[in-house]
C-alpha atoms as a PDB file:
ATOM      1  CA  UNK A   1     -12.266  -8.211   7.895  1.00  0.00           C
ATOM      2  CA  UNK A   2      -9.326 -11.006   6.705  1.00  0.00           C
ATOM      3  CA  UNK A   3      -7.915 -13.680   9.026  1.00  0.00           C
ATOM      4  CA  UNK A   4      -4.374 -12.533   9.865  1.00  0.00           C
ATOM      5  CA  UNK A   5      -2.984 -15.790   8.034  1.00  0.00           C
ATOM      6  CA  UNK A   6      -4.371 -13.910   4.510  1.00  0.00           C
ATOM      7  CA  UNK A   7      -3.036 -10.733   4.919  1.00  0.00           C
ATOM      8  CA  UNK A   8       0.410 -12.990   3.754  1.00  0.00           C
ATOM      9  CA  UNK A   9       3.086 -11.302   6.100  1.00  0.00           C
ATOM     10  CA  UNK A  10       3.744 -15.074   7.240  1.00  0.00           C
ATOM     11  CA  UNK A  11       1.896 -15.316  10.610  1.00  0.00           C
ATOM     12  CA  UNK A  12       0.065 -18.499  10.852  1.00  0.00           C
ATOM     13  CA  UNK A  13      -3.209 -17.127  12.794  1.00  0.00           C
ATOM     14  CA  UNK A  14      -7.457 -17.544  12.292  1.00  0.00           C
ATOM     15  CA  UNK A  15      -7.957 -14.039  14.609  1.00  0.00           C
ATOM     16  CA  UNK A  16      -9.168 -11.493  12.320  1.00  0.00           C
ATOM     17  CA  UNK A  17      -8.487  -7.710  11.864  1.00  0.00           C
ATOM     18  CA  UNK A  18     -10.043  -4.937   9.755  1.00  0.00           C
ATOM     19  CA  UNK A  19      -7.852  -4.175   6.620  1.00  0.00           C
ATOM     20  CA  UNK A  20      -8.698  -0.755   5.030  1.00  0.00           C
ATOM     21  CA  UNK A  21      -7.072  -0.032   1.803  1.00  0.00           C
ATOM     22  CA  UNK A  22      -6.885   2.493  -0.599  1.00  0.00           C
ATOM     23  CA  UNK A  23      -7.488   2.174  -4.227  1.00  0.00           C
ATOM     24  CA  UNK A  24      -8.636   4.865  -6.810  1.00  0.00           C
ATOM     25  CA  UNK A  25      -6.908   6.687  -9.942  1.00  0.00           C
ATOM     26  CA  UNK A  26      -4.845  10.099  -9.307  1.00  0.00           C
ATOM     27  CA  UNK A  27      -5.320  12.116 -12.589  1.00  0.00           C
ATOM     28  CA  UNK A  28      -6.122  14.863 -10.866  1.00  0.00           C
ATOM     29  CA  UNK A  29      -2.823  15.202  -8.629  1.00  0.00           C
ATOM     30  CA  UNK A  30      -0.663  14.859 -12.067  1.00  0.00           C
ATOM     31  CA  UNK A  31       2.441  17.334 -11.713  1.00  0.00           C
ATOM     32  CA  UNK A  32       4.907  18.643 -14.426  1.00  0.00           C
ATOM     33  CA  UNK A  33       7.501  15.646 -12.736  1.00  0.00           C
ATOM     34  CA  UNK A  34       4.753  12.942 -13.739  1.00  0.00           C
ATOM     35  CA  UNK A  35       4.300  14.600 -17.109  1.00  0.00           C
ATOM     36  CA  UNK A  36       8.005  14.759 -18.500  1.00  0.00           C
ATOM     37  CA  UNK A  37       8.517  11.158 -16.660  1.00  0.00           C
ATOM     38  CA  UNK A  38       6.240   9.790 -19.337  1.00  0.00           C
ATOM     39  CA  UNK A  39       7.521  12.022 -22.300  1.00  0.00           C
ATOM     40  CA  UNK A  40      11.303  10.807 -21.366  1.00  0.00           C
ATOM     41  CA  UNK A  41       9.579   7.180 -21.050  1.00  0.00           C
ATOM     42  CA  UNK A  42       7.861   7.454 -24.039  1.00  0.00           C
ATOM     43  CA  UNK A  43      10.895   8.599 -25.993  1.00  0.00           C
ATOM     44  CA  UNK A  44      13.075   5.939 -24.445  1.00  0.00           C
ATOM     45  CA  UNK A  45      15.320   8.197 -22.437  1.00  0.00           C
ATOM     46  CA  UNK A  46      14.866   5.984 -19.334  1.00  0.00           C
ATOM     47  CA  UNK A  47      14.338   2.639 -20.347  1.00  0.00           C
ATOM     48  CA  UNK A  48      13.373   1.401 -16.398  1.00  0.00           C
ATOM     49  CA  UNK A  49      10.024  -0.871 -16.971  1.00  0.00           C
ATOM     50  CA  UNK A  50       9.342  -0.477 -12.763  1.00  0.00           C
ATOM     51  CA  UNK A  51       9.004   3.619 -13.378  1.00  0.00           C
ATOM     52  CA  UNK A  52       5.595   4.772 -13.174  1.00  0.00           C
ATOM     53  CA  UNK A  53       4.441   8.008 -14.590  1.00  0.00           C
ATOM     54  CA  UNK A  54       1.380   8.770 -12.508  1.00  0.00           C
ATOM     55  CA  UNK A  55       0.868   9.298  -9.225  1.00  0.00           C
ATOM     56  CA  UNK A  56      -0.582   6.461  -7.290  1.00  0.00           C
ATOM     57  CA  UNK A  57      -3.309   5.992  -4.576  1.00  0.00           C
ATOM     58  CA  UNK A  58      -1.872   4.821  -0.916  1.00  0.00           C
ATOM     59  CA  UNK A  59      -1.679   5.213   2.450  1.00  0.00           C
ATOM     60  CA  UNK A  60      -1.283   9.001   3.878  1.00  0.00           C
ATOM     61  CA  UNK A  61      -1.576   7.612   7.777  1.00  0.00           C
ATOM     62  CA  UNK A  62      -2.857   4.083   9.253  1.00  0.00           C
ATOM     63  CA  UNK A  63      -4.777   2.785  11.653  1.00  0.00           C
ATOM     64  CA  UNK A  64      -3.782   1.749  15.195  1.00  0.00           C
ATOM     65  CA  UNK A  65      -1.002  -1.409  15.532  1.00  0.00           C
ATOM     66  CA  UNK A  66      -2.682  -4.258  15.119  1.00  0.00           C
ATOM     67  CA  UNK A  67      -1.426  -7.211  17.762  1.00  0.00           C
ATOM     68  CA  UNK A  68      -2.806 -10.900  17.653  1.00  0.00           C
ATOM     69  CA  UNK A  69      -2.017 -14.425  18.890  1.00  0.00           C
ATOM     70  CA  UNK A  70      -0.402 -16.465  16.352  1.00  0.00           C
ATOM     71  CA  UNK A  71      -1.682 -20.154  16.125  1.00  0.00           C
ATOM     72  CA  UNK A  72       1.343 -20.985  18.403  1.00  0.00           C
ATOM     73  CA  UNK A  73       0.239 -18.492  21.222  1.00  0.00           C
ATOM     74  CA  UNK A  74       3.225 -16.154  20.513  1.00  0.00           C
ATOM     75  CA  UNK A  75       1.952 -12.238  20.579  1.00  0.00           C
ATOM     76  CA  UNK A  76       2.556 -10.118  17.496  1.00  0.00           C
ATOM     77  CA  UNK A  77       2.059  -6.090  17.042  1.00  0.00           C
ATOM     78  CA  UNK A  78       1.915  -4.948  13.347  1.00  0.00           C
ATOM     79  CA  UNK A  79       2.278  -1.140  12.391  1.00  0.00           C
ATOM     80  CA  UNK A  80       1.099   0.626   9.694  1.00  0.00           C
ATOM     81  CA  UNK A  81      -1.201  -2.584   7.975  1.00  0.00           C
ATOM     82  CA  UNK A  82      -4.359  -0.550   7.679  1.00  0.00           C
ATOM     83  CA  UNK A  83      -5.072   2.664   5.659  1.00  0.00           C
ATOM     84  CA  UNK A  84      -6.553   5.111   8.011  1.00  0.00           C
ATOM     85  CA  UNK A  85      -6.199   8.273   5.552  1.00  0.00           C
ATOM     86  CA  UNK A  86      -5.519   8.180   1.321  1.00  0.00           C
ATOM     87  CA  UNK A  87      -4.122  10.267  -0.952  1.00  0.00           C
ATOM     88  CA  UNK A  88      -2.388  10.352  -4.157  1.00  0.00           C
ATOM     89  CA  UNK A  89       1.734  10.218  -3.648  1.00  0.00           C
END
């Protein structure tokens, strides 16, 4: 559980919600795409520093919206904040 005001989307509010994530290393899910993106990387044929060659961790499907009170008493609905189902993408 994290106050809304630290999940830093820029609401200013002390209710709290439950943030799932997902976190974990993908070796497994490696493809022939991941493996000659890091062989062209490696020999400098794409020169991009942002590129990853591995598949990553995140979110397959979320949670519920989430919807608080912001320390002004405005009402606020945010989709897709918590990780409900993860897999390697």
């Amino acid at each position: 559980e994290v106050s809304v005001s630290d999940l830093g989307l820029g609401y200013e509010s002390d209710e709290t919600v439950l943030f799932r994530y997902c976190s974990g290393t993908c070796e497994a899910a490696v493809r022939s795409y991941d493996l000659s993106l890091k062989s062209m990387r490696s020999r400098r044929k794409i020169r991009k520093e942002k590129i990853r060659a591995r598949p990553c961790c995140r979110p397959l499907a979320y949670d519920d919206d989430v919807s608080f009170l912001d320390a002004y008493n405005r009402y606020y609905t945010v989709n897709e904040l918590s990780a409900k189902e993860c897999g390697c993408v």
